[in-house]
N, C-alpha and C. Protein backbone atom coordinates (compact mmCIF):
# COMPACT_ATOMS: atom_id res chain seq x y z
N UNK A 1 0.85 -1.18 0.00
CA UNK A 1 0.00 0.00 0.00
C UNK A 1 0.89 1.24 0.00
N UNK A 2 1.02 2.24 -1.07
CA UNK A 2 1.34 3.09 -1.27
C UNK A 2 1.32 4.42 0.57
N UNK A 3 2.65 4.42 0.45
CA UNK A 3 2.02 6.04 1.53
C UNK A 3 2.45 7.21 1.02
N UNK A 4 1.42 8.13 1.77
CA UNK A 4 1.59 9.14 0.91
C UNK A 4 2.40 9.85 1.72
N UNK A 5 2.63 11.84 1.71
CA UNK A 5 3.47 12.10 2.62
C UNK A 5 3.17 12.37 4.22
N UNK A 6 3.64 12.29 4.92
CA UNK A 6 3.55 12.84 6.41
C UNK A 6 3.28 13.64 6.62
N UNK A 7 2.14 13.97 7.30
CA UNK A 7 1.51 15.25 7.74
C UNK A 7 1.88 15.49 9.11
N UNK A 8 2.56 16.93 9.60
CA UNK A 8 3.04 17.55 10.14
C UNK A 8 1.88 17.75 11.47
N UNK A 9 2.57 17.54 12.38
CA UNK A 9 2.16 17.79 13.89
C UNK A 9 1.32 19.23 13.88
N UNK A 10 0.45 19.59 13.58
CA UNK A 10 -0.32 20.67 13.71
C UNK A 10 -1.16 21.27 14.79
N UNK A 11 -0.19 20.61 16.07
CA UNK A 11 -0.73 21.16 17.48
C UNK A 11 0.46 21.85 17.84
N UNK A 12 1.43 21.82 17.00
CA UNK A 12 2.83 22.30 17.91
C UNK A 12 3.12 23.64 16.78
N UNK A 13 3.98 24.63 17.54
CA UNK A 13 3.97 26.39 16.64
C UNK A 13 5.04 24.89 15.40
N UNK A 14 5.62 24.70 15.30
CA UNK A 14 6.69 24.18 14.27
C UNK A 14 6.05 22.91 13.06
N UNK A 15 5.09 22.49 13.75
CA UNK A 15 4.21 21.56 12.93
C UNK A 15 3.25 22.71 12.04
N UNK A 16 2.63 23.51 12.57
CA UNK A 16 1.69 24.48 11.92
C UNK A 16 2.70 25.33 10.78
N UNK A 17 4.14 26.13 11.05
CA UNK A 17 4.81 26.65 10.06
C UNK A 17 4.89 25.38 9.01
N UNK A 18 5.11 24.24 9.45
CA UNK A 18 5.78 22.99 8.36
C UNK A 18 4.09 22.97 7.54
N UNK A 19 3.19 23.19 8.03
CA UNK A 19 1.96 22.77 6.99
C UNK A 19 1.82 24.07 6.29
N UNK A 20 1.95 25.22 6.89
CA UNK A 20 1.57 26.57 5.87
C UNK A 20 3.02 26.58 4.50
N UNK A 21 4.34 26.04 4.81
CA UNK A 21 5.44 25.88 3.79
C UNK A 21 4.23 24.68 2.90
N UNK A 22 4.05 23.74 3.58
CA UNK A 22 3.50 22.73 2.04
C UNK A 22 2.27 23.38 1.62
N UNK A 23 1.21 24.16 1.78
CA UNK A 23 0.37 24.76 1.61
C UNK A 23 0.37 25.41 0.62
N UNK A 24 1.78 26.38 0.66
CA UNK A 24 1.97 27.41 -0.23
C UNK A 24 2.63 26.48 -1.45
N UNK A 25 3.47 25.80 -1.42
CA UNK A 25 4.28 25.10 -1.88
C UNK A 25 3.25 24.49 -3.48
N UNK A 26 2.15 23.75 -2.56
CA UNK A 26 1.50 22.96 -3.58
C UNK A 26 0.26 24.38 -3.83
N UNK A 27 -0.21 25.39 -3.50
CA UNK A 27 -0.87 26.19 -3.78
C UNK A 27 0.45 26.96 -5.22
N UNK A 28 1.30 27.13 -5.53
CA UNK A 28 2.22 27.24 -6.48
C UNK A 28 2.37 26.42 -7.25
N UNK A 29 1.94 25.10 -7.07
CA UNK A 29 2.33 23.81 -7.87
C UNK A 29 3.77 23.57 -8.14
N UNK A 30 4.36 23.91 -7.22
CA UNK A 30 5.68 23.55 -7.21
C UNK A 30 5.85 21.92 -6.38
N UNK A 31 6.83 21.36 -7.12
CA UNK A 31 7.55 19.84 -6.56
C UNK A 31 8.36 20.47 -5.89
N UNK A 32 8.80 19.26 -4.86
CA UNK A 32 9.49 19.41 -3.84
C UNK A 32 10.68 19.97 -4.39
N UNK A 33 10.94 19.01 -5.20
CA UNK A 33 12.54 18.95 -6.10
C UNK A 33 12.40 20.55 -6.60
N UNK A 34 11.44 21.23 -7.22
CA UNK A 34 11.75 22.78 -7.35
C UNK A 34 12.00 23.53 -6.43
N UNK A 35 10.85 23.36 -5.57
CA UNK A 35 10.68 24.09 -4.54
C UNK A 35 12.13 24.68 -3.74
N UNK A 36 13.10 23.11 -3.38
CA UNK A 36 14.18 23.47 -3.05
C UNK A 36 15.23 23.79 -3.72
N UNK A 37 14.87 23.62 -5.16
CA UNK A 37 16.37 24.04 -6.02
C UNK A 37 16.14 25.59 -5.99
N UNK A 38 14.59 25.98 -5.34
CA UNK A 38 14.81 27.41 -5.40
C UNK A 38 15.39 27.66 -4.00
N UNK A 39 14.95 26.91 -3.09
CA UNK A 39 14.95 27.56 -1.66
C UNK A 39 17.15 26.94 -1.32
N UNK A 40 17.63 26.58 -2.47
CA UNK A 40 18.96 25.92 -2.34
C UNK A 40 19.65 25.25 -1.61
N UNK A 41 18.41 24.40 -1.52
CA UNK A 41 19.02 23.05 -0.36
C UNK A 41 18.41 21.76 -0.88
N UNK A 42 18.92 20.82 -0.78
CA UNK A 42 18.44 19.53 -1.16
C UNK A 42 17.05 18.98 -1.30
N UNK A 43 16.41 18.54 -1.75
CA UNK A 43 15.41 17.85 -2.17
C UNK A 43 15.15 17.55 -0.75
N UNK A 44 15.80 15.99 -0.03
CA UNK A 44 15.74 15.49 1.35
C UNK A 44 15.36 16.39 2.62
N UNK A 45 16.54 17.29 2.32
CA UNK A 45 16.23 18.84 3.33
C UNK A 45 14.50 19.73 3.11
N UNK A 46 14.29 20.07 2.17
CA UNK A 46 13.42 20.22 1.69
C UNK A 46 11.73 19.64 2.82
N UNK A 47 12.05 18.41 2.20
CA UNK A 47 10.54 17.22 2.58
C UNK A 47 10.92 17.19 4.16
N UNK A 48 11.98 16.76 4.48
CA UNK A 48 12.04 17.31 6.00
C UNK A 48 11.65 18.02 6.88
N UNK A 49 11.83 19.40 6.25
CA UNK A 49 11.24 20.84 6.46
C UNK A 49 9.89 21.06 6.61
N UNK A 50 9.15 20.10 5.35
CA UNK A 50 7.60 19.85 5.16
C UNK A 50 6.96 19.45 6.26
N UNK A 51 7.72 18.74 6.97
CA UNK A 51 7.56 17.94 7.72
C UNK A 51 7.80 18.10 9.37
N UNK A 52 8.49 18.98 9.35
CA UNK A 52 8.23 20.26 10.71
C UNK A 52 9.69 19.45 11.75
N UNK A 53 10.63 18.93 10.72
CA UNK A 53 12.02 18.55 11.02
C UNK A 53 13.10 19.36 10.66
N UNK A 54 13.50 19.60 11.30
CA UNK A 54 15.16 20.52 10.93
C UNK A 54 14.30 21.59 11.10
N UNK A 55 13.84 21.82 10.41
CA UNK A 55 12.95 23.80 10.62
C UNK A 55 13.53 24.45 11.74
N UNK A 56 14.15 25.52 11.39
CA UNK A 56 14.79 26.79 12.35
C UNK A 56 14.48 27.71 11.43
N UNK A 57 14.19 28.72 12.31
CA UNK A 57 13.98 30.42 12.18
C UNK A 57 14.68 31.15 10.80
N UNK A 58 16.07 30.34 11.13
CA UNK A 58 17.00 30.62 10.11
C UNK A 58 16.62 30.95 9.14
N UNK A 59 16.18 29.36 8.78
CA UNK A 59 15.94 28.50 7.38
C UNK A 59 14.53 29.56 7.15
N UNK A 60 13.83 29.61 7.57
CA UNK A 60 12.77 30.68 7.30
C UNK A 60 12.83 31.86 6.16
N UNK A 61 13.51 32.51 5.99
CA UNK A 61 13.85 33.61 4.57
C UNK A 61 14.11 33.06 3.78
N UNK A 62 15.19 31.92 3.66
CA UNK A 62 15.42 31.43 2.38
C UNK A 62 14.11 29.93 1.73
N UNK A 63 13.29 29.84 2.65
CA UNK A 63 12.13 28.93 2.70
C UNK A 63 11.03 29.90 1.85
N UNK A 64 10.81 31.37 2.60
CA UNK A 64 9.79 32.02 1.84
C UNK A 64 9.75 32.50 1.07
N UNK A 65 11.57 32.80 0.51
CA UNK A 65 11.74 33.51 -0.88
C UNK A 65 11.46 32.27 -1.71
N UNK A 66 11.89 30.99 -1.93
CA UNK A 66 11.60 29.97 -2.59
C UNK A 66 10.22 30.14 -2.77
N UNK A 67 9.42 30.24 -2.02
CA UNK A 67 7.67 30.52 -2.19
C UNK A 67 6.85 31.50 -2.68
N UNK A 68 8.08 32.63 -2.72
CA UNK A 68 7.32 34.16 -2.91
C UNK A 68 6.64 34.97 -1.98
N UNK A 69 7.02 34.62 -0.73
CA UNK A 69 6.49 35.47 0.48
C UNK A 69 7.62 35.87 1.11
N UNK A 70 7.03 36.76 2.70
CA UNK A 70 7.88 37.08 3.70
C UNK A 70 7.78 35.98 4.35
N UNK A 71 8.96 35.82 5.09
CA UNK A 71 9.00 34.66 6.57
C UNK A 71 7.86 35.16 7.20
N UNK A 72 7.43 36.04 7.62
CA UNK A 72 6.28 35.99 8.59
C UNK A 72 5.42 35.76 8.20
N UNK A 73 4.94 35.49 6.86
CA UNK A 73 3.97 34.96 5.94
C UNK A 73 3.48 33.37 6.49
N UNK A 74 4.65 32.70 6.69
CA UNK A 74 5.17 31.33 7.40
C UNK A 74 4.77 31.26 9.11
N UNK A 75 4.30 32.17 9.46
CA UNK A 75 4.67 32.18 11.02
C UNK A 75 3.18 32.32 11.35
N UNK A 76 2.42 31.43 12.14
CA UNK A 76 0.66 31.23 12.72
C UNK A 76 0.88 32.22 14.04
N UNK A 77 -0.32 33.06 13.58
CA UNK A 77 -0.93 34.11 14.32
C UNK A 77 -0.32 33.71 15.90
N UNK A 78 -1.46 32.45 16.31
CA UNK A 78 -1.59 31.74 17.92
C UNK A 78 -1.71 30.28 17.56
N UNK A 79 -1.04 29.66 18.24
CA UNK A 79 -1.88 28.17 18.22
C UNK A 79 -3.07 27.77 18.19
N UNK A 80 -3.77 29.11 18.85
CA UNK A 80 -5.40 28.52 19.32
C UNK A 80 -5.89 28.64 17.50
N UNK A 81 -5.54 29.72 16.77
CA UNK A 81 -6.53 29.53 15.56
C UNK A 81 -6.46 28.52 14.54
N UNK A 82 -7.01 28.15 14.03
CA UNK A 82 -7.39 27.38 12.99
C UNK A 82 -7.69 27.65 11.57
């Protein structure tokens, strides 16, 4: 049985940034594999990221220019909203 990808912890602030990056990501129709040859890090690094792993603050500017936003574009209001 095929799996598909891992959906990101969306109770935690770092699970919620990792779902608004794939959000935008596939709202662009960008592949992973683009996505990061824009954001200039590996493919692996990339789906990781999706995935609310490795993700630091850092990585944040060069995540939202790959997307066409600001980092704070990336960043949920409060936990409480939905």
């Amino acid at each position: 049985m095929p799996r598909g990808p891992k959906e990101p912890d969306q109770t935690t602030f770092v699970g919620r940034i990792a779902a608004e990056i794939r959000r935008r990501r596939v709202k662009k129709k960008l592949t992973v594999e683009a996505a990061a040859a824009a954001g200039d890090v590996p493919a692996p690094t990339w789906y990781r990221r999706e995935n609310g792993r490795g993700l630091t603050l850092e990585s944040l500017p060069a995540i939202a220019a790959a997307l066409g936003c600001q980092a704070r574009d990336l960043i949920p209001k409060t936990l409480t909203e939905r």
